[in-house]
C-alpha atoms as a PDB file:
ATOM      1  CA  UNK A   1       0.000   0.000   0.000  1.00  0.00           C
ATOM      2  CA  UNK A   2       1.788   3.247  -1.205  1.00  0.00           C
ATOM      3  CA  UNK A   3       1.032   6.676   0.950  1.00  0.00           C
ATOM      4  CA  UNK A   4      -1.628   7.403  -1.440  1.00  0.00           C
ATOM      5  CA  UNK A   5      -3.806   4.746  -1.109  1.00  0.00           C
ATOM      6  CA  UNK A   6      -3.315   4.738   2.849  1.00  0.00           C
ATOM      7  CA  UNK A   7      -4.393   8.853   2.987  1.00  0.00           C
ATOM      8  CA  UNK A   8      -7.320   7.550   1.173  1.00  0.00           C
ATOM      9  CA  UNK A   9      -8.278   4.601   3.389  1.00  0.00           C
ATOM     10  CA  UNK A  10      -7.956   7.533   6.386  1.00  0.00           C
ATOM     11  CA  UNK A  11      -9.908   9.611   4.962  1.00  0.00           C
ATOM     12  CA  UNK A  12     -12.921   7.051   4.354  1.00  0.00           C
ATOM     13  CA  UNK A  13     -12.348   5.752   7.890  1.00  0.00           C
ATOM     14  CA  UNK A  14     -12.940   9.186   9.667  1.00  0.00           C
ATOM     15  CA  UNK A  15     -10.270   9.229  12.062  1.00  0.00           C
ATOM     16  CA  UNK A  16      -9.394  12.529  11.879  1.00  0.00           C
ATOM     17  CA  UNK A  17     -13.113  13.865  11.569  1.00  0.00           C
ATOM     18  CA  UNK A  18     -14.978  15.575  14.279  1.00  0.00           C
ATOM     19  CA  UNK A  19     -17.455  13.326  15.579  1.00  0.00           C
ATOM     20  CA  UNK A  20     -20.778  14.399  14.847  1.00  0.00           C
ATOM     21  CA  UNK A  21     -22.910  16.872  16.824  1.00  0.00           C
ATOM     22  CA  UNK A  22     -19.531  17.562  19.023  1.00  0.00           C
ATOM     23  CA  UNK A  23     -20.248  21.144  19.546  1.00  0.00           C
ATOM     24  CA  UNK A  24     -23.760  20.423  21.112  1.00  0.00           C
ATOM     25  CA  UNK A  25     -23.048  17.744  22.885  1.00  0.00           C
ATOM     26  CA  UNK A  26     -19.840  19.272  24.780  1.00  0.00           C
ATOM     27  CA  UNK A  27     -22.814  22.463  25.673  1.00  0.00           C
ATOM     28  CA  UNK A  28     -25.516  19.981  26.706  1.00  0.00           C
ATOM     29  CA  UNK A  29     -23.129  18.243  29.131  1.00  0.00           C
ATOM     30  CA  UNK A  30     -21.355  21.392  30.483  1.00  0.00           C
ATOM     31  CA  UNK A  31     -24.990  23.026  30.884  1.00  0.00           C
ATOM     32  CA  UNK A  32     -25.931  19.269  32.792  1.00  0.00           C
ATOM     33  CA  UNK A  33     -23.046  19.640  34.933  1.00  0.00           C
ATOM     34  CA  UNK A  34     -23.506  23.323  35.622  1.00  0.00           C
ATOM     35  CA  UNK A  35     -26.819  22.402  36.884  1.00  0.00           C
ATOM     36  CA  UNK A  36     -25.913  19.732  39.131  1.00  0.00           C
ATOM     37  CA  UNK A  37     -23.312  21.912  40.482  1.00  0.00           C
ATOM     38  CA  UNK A  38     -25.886  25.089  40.992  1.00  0.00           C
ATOM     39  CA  UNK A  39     -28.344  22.678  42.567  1.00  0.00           C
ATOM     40  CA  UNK A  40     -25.650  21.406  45.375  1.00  0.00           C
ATOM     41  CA  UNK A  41     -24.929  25.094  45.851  1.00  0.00           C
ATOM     42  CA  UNK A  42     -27.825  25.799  46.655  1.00  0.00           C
ATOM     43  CA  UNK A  43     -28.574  22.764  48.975  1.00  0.00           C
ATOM     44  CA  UNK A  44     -24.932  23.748  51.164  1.00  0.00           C
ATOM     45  CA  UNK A  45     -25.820  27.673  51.170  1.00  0.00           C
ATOM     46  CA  UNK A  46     -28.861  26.660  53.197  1.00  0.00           C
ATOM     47  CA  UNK A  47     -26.844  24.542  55.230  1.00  0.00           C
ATOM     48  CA  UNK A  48     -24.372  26.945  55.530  1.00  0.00           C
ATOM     49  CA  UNK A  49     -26.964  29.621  56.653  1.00  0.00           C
ATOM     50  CA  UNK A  50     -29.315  27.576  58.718  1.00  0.00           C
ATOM     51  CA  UNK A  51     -29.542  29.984  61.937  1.00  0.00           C
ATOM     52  CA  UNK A  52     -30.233  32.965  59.828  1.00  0.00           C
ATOM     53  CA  UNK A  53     -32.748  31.569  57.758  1.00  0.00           C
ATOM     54  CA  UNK A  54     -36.583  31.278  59.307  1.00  0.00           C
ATOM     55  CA  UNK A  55     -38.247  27.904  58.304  1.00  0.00           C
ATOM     56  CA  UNK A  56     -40.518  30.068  56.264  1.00  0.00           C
ATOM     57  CA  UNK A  57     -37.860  31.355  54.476  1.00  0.00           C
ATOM     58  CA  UNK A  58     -36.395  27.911  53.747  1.00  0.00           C
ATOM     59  CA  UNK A  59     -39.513  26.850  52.662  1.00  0.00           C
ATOM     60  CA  UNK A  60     -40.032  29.951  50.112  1.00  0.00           C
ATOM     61  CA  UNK A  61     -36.550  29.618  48.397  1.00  0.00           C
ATOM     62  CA  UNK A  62     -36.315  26.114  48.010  1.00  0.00           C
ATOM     63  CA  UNK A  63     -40.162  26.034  46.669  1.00  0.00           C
ATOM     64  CA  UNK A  64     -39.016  29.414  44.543  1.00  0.00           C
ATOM     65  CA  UNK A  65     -36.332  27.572  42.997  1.00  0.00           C
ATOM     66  CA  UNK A  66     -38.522  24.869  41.878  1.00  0.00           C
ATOM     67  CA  UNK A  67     -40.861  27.900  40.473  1.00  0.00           C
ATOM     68  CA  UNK A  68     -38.245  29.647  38.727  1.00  0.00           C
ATOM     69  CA  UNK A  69     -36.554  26.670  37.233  1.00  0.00           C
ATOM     70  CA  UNK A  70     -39.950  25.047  35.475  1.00  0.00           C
ATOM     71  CA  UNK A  71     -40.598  28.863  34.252  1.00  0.00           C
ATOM     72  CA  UNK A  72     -37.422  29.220  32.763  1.00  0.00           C
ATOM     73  CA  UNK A  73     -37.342  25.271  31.230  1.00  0.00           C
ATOM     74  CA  UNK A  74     -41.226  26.524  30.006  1.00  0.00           C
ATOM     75  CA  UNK A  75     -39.785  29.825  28.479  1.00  0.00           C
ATOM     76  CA  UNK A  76     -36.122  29.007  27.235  1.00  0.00           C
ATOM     77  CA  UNK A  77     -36.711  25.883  25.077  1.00  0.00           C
ATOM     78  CA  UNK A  78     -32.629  25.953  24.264  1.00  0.00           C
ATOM     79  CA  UNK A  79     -31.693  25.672  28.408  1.00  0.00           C
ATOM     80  CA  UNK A  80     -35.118  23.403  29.311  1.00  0.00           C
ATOM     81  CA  UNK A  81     -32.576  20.307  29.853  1.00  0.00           C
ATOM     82  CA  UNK A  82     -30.389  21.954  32.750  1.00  0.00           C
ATOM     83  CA  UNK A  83     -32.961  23.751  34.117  1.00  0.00           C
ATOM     84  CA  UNK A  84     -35.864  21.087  34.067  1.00  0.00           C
ATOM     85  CA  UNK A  85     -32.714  18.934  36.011  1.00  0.00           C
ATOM     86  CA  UNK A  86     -32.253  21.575  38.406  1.00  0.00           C
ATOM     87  CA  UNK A  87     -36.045  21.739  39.250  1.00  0.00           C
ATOM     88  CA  UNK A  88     -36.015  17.832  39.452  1.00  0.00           C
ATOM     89  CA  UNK A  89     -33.718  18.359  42.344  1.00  0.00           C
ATOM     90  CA  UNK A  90     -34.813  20.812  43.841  1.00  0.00           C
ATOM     91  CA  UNK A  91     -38.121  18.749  44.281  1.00  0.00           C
ATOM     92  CA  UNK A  92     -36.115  16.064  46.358  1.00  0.00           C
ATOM     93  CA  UNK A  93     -34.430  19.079  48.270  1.00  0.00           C
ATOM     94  CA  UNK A  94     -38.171  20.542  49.380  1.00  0.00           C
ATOM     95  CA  UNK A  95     -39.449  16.997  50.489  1.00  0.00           C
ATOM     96  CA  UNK A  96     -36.294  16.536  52.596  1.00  0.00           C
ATOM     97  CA  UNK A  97     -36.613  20.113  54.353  1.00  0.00           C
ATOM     98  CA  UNK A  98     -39.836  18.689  55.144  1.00  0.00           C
ATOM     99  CA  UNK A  99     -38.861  15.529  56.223  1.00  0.00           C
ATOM    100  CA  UNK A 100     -36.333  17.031  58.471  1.00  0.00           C
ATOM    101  CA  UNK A 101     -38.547  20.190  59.438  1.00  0.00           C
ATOM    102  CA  UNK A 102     -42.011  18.241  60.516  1.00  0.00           C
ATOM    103  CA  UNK A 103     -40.923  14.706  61.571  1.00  0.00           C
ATOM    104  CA  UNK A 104     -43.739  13.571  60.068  1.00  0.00           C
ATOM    105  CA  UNK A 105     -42.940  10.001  61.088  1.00  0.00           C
ATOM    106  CA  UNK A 106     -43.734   8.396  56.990  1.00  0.00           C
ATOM    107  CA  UNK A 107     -41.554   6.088  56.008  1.00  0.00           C
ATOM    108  CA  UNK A 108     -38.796   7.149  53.447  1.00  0.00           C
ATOM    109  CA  UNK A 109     -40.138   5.367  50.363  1.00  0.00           C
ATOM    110  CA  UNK A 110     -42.898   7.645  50.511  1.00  0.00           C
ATOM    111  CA  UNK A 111     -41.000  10.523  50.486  1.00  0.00           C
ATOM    112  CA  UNK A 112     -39.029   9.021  47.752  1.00  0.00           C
ATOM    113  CA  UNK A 113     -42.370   7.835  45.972  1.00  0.00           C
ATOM    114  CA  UNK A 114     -43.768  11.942  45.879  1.00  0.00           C
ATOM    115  CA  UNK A 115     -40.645  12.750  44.355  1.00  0.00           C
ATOM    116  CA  UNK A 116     -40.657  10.424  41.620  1.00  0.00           C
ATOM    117  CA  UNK A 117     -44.499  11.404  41.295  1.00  0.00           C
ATOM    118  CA  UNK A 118     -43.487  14.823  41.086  1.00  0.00           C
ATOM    119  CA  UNK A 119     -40.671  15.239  38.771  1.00  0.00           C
ATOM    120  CA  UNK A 120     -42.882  12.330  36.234  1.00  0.00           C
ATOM    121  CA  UNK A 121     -44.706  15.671  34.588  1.00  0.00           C
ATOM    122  CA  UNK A 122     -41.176  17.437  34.477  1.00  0.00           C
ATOM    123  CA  UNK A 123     -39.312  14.221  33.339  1.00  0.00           C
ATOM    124  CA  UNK A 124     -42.243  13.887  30.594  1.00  0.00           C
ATOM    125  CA  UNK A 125     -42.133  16.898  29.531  1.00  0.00           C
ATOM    126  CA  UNK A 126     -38.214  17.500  28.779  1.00  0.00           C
ATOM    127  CA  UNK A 127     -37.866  14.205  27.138  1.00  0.00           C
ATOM    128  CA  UNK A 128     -33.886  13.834  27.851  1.00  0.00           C
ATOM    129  CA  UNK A 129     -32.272  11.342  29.854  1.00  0.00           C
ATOM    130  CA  UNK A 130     -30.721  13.848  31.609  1.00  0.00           C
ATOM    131  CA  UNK A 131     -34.005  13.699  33.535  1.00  0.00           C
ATOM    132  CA  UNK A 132     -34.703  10.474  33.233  1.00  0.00           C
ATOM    133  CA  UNK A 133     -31.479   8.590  34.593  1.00  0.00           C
ATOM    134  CA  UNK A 134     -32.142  10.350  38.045  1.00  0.00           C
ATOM    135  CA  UNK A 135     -35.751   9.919  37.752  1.00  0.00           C
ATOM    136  CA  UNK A 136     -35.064   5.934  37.582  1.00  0.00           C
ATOM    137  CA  UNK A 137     -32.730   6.117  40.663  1.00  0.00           C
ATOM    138  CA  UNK A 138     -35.462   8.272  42.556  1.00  0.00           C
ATOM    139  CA  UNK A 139     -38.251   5.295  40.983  1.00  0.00           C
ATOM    140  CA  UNK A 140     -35.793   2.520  42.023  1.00  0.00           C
ATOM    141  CA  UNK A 141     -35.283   3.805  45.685  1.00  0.00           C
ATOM    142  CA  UNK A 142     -38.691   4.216  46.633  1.00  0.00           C
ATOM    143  CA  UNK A 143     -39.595   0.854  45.570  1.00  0.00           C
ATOM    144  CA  UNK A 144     -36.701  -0.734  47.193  1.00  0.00           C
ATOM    145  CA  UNK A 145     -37.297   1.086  50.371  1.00  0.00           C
ATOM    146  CA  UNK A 146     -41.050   0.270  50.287  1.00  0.00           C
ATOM    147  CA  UNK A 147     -39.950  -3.610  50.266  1.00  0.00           C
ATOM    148  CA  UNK A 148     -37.857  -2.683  52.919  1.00  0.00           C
ATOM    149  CA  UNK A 149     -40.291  -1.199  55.274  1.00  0.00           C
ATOM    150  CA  UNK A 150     -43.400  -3.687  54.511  1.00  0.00           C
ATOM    151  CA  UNK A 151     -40.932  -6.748  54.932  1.00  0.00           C
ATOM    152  CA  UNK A 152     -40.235  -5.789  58.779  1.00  0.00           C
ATOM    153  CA  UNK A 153     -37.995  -3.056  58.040  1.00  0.00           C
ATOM    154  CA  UNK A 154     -35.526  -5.714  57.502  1.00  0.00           C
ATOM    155  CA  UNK A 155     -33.650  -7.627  54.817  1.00  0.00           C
ATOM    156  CA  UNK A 156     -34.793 -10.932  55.999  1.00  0.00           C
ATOM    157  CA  UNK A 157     -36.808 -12.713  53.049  1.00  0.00           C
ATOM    158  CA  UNK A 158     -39.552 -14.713  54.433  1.00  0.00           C
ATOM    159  CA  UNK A 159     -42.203 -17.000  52.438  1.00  0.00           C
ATOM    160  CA  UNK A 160     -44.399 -14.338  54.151  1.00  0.00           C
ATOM    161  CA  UNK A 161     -43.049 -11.682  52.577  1.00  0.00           C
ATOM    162  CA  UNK A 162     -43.219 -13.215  48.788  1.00  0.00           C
ATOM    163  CA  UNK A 163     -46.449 -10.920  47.869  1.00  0.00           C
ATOM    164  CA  UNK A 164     -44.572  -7.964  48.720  1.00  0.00           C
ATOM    165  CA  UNK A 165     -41.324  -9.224  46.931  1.00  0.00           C
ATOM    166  CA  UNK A 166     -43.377  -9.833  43.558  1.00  0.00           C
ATOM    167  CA  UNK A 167     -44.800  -6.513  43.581  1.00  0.00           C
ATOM    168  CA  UNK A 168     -41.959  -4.898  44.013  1.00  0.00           C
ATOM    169  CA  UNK A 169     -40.262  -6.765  41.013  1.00  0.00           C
ATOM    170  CA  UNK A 170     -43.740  -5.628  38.980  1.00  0.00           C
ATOM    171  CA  UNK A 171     -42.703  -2.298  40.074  1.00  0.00           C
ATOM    172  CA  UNK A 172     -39.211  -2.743  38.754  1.00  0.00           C
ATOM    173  CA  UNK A 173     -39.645  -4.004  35.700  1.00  0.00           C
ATOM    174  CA  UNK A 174     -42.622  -1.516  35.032  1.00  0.00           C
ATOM    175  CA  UNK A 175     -39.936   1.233  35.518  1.00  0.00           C
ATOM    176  CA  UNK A 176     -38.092  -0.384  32.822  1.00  0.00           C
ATOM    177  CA  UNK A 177     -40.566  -0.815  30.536  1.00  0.00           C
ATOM    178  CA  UNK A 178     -41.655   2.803  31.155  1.00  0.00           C
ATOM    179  CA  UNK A 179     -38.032   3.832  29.606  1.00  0.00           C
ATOM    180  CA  UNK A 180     -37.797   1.615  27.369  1.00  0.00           C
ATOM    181  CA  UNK A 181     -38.387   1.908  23.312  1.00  0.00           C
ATOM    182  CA  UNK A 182     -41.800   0.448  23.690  1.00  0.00           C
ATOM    183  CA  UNK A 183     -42.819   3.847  25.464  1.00  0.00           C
ATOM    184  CA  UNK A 184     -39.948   6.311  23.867  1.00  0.00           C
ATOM    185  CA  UNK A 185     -42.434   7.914  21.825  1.00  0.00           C
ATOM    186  CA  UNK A 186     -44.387   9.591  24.639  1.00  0.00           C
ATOM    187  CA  UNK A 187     -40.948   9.549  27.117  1.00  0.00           C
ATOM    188  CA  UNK A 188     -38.095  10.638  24.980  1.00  0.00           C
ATOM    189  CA  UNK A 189     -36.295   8.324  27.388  1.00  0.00           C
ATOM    190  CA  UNK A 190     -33.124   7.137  25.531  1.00  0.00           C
ATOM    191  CA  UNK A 191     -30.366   4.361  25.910  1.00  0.00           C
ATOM    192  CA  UNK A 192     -28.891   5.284  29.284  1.00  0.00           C
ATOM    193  CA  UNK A 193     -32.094   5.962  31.585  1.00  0.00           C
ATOM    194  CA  UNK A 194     -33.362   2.752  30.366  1.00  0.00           C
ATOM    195  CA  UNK A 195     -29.925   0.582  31.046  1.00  0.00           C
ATOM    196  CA  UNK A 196     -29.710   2.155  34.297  1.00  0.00           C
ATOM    197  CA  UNK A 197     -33.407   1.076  35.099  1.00  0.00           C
ATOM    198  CA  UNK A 198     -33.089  -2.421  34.279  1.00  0.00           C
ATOM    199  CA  UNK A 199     -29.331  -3.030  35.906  1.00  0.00           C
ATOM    200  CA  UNK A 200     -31.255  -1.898  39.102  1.00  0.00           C
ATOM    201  CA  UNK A 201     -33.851  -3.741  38.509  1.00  0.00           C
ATOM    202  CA  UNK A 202     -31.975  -6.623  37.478  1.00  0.00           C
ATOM    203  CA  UNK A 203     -30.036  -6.376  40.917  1.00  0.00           C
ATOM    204  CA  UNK A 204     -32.782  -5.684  42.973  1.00  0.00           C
ATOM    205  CA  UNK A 205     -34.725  -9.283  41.636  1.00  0.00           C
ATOM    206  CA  UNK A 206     -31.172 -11.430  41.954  1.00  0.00           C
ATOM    207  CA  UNK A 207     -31.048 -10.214  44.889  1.00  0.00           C
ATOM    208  CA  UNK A 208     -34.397 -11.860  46.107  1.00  0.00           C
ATOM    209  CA  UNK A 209     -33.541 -15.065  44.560  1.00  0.00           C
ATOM    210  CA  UNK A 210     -30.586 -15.067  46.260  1.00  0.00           C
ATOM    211  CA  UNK A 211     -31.850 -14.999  49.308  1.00  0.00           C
ATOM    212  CA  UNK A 212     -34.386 -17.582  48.404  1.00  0.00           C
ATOM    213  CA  UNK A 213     -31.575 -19.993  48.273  1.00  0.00           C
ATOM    214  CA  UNK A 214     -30.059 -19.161  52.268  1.00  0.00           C
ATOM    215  CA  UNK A 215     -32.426 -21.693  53.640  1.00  0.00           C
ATOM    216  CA  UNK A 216     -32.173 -26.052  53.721  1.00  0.00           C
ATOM    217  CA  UNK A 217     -34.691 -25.453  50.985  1.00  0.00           C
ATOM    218  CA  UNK A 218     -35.090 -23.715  47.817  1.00  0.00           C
ATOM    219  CA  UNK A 219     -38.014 -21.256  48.266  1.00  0.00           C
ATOM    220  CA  UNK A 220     -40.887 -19.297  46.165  1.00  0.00           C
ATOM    221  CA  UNK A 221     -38.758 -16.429  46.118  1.00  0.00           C
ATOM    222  CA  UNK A 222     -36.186 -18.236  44.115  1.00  0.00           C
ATOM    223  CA  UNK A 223     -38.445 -19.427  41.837  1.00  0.00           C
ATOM    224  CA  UNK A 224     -39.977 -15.744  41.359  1.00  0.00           C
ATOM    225  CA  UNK A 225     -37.010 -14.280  40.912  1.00  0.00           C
ATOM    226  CA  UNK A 226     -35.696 -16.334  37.954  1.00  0.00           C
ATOM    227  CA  UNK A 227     -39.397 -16.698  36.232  1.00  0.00           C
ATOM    228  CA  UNK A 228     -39.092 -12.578  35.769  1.00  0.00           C
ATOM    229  CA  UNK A 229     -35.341 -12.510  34.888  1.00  0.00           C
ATOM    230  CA  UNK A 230     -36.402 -15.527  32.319  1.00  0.00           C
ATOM    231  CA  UNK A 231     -39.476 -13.112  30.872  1.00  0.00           C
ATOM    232  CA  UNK A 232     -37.171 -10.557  30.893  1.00  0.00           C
ATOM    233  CA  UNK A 233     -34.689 -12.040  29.317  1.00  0.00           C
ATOM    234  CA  UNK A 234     -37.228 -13.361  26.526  1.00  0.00           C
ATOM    235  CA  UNK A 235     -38.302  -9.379  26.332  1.00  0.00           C
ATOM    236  CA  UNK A 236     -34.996  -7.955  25.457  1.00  0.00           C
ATOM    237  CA  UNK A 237     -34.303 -11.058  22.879  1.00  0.00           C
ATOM    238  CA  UNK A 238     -36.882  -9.643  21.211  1.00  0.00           C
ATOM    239  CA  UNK A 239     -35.291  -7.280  18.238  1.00  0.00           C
ATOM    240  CA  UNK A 240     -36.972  -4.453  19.061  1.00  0.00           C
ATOM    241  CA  UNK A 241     -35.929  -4.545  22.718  1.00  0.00           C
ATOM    242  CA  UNK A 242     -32.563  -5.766  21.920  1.00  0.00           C
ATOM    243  CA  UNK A 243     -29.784  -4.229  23.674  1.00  0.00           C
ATOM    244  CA  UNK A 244     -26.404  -5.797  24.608  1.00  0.00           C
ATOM    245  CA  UNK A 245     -25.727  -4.279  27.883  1.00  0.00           C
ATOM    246  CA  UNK A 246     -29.227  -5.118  28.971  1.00  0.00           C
ATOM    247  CA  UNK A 247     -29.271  -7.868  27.772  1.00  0.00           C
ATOM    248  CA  UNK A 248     -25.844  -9.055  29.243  1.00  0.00           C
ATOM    249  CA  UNK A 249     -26.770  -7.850  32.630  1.00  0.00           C
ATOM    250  CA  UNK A 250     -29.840 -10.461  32.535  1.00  0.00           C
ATOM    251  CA  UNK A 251     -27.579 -13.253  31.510  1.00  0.00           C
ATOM    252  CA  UNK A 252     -25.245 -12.837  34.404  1.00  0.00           C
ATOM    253  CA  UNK A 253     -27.645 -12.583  37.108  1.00  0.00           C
ATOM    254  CA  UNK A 254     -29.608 -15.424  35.609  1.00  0.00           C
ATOM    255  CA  UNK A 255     -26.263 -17.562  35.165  1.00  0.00           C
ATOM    256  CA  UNK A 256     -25.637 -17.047  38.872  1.00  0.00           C
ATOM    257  CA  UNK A 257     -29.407 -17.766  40.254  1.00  0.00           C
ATOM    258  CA  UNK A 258     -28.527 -21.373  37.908  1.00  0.00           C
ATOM    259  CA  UNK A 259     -25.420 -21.996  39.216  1.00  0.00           C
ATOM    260  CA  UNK A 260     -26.367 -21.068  43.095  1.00  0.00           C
ATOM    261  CA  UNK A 261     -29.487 -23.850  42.567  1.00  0.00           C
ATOM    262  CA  UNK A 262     -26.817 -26.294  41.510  1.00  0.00           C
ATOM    263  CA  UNK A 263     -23.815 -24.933  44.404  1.00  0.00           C
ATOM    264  CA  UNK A 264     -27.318 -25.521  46.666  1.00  0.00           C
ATOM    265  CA  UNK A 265     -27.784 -28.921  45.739  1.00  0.00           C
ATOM    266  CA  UNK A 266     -24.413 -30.150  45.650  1.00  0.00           C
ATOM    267  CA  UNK A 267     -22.838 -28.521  48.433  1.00  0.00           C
ATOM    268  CA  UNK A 268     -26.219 -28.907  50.797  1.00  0.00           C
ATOM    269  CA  UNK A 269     -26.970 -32.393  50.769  1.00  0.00           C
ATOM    270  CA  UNK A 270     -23.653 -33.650  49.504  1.00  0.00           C
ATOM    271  CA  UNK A 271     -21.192 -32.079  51.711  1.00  0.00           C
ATOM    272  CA  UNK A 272     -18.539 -35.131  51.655  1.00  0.00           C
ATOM    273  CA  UNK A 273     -18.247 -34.981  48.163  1.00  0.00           C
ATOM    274  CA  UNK A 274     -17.449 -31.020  48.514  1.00  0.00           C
ATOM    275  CA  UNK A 275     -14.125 -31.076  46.420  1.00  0.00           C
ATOM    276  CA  UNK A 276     -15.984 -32.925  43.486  1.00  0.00           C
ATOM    277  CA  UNK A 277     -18.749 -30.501  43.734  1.00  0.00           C
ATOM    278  CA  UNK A 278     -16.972 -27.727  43.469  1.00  0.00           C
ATOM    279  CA  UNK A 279     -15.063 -29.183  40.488  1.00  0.00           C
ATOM    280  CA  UNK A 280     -18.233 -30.282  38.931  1.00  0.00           C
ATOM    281  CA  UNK A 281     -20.010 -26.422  39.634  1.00  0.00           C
ATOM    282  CA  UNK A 282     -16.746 -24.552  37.801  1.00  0.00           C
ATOM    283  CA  UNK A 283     -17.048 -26.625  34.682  1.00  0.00           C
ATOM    284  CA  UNK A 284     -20.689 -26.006  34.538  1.00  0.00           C
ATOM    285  CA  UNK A 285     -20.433 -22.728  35.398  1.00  0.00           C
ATOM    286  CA  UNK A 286     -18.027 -21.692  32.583  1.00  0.00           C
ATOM    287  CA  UNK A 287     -19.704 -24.006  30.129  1.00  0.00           C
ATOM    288  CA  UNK A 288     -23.147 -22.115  31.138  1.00  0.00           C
ATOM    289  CA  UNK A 289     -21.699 -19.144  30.787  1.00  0.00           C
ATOM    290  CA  UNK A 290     -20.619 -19.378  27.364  1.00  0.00           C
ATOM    291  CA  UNK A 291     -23.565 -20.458  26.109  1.00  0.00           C
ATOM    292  CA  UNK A 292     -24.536 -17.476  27.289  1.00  0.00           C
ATOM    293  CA  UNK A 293     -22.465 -15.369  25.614  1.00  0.00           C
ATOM    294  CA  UNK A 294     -22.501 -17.439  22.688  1.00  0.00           C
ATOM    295  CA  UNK A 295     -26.424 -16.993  22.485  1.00  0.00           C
ATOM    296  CA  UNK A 296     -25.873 -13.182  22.940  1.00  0.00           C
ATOM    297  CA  UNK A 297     -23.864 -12.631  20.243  1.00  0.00           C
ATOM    298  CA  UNK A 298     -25.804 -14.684  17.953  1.00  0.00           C
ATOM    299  CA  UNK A 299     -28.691 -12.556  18.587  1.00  0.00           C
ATOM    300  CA  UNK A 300     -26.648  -9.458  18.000  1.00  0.00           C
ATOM    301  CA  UNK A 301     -25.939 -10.307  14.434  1.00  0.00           C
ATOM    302  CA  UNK A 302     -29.416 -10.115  13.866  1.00  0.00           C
ATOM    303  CA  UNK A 303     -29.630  -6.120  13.856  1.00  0.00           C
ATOM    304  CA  UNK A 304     -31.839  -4.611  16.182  1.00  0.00           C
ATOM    305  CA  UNK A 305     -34.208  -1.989  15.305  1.00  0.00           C
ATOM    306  CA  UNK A 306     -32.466   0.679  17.234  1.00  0.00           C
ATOM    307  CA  UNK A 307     -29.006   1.582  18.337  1.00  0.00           C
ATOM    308  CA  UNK A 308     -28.751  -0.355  21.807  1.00  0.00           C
ATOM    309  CA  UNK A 309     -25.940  -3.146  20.616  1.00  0.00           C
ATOM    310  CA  UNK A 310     -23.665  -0.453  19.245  1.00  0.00           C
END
């Protein structure tokens, strides 16, 4: 290849193009930032000037903040992002004052669960994930927290407890599917709020059949948790769901609810043989596991309908 043909090949490769929509980009995530960064300011001058301010005054600029910033998202279409964020947290920032102020005695999640029912109208209408990444956390937390509180305000899983656990994976994965292409015409929710909904989701459900495997026997919450992680799984096979991180996120926690039924079995009622067993669980483990990734990447090939395996 002489130097002529190799400028050419560079040239058709991009390499030394600016990638596209640079410019707007670098403004939307400096403006993002910018608005984080105003709305901890304005959280630690409070703090800073708690004697001086009256609780009515507390009340009046936090609530005036969240005024100012929907006004300003309503009226500058160009800075609605930053400023609909800012609003967002200045929400959480009001229902903590009050939290903190009244001692109201409610549980967190509650707290937690206004918020998220709040900012939904803000988050809905701004359309960027700028909104809706935190929005998911904010989702996420109260519905953790609400497990939390109805299960004894404890993380003990008991068979008790397994109508709570189910509804709080239906909450989960109805987060997800909220941000996910199947609703991204009325959300605007894009590729990062949704992966960050279902890798908390996906936690949060492993989590339950993990602990549905701590006893001498295998119970429902095991079997709950990998029936949703299987229709999940199924879900974001599908191409229009498709999405590798997701995707690969399901596979793992699925591959370890398989191999802690089989660790269960083994190492619970066949203790003498543990050395064997433990041979026996690593070759099915790494066999299991790339069939999963084998299975993955065959389904990649396929081309999804939207950008999620790039």
């Amino acid at each position: 290849m002489n130097d002529e043909q190799h400028r050419r090949l560079r040239e058709l490769s991009g390499l030394d193009d600016e990638p596209a929509n640079l410019a707007s980009r670098f403004r939307t995530g400096l403006a993002i930032i910018a608005a984080v960064l105003i709305g901890l300011g304005i959280i630690f001058w409070i703090a800073a000037n708690w004697d001086s301010l009256g609780r009515t005054g507390r009340f009046i600029l936090l609530q005036g903040v969240v005024a100012v910033m929907c006004i300003g998202a309503y009226a500058r279409p160009r800075a609605r992002v930053p400023l609909g964020l800012l609003a967002l947290l200045a929400i959480g920032a009001v229902f903590a004052y009050f939290g903190q102020t009244y001692q109201t005695g409610a549980d967190p999640w509650q707290l937690f669960a206004l918020w998220a029912v709040l900012g939904l109208p803000l988050c809905l209408s701004v359309r960027h994930d700028a909104l809706w990444t935190p929005w998911a956390l904010i989702a996420m937390s109260a519905i953790s927290l609400w497990l939390h509180a109805n299960t004894g305000h404890s993380w003990r899983f008991r068979p008790s407890d397994l109508n709570y656990q189910a509804a709080a994976c239906l909450g989960a994965l109805t987060v997800a599917a909220l941000l996910s292409p199947l609703c991204a015409l009325w959300t605007g929710a894009g590729l990062l709020s949704m992966r960050v909904s279902v890798a908390l989701a996906v936690i949060s459900v492993a989590l339950i059949g993990i602990a549905g495997l701590t006893n001498s026997q295998v119970t429902a919450q095991y079997w709950l948790a990998l029936m949703v992680l299987a229709i999940t799984a199924a879900a974001f096979s599908s191409q229009r769901l498709f999405d590798m991180f997701s995707l690969c996120g399901i596979g793992l926690a699925l591959n370890v609810l398989l191999i802690g039924l089989l660790a269960h079995f083994l190492l619970v009622d066949h203790a003498r043989w543990s050395i064997l067993a433990l041979l026996v669980l690593g070759l099915v483990a790494a066999g299991l596991l790339a069939a999963t990734v084998s299975i993955i990447l065959r389904l990649s090939k396929r081309g999804p309908l939207h950008g999620g395996a790039q």
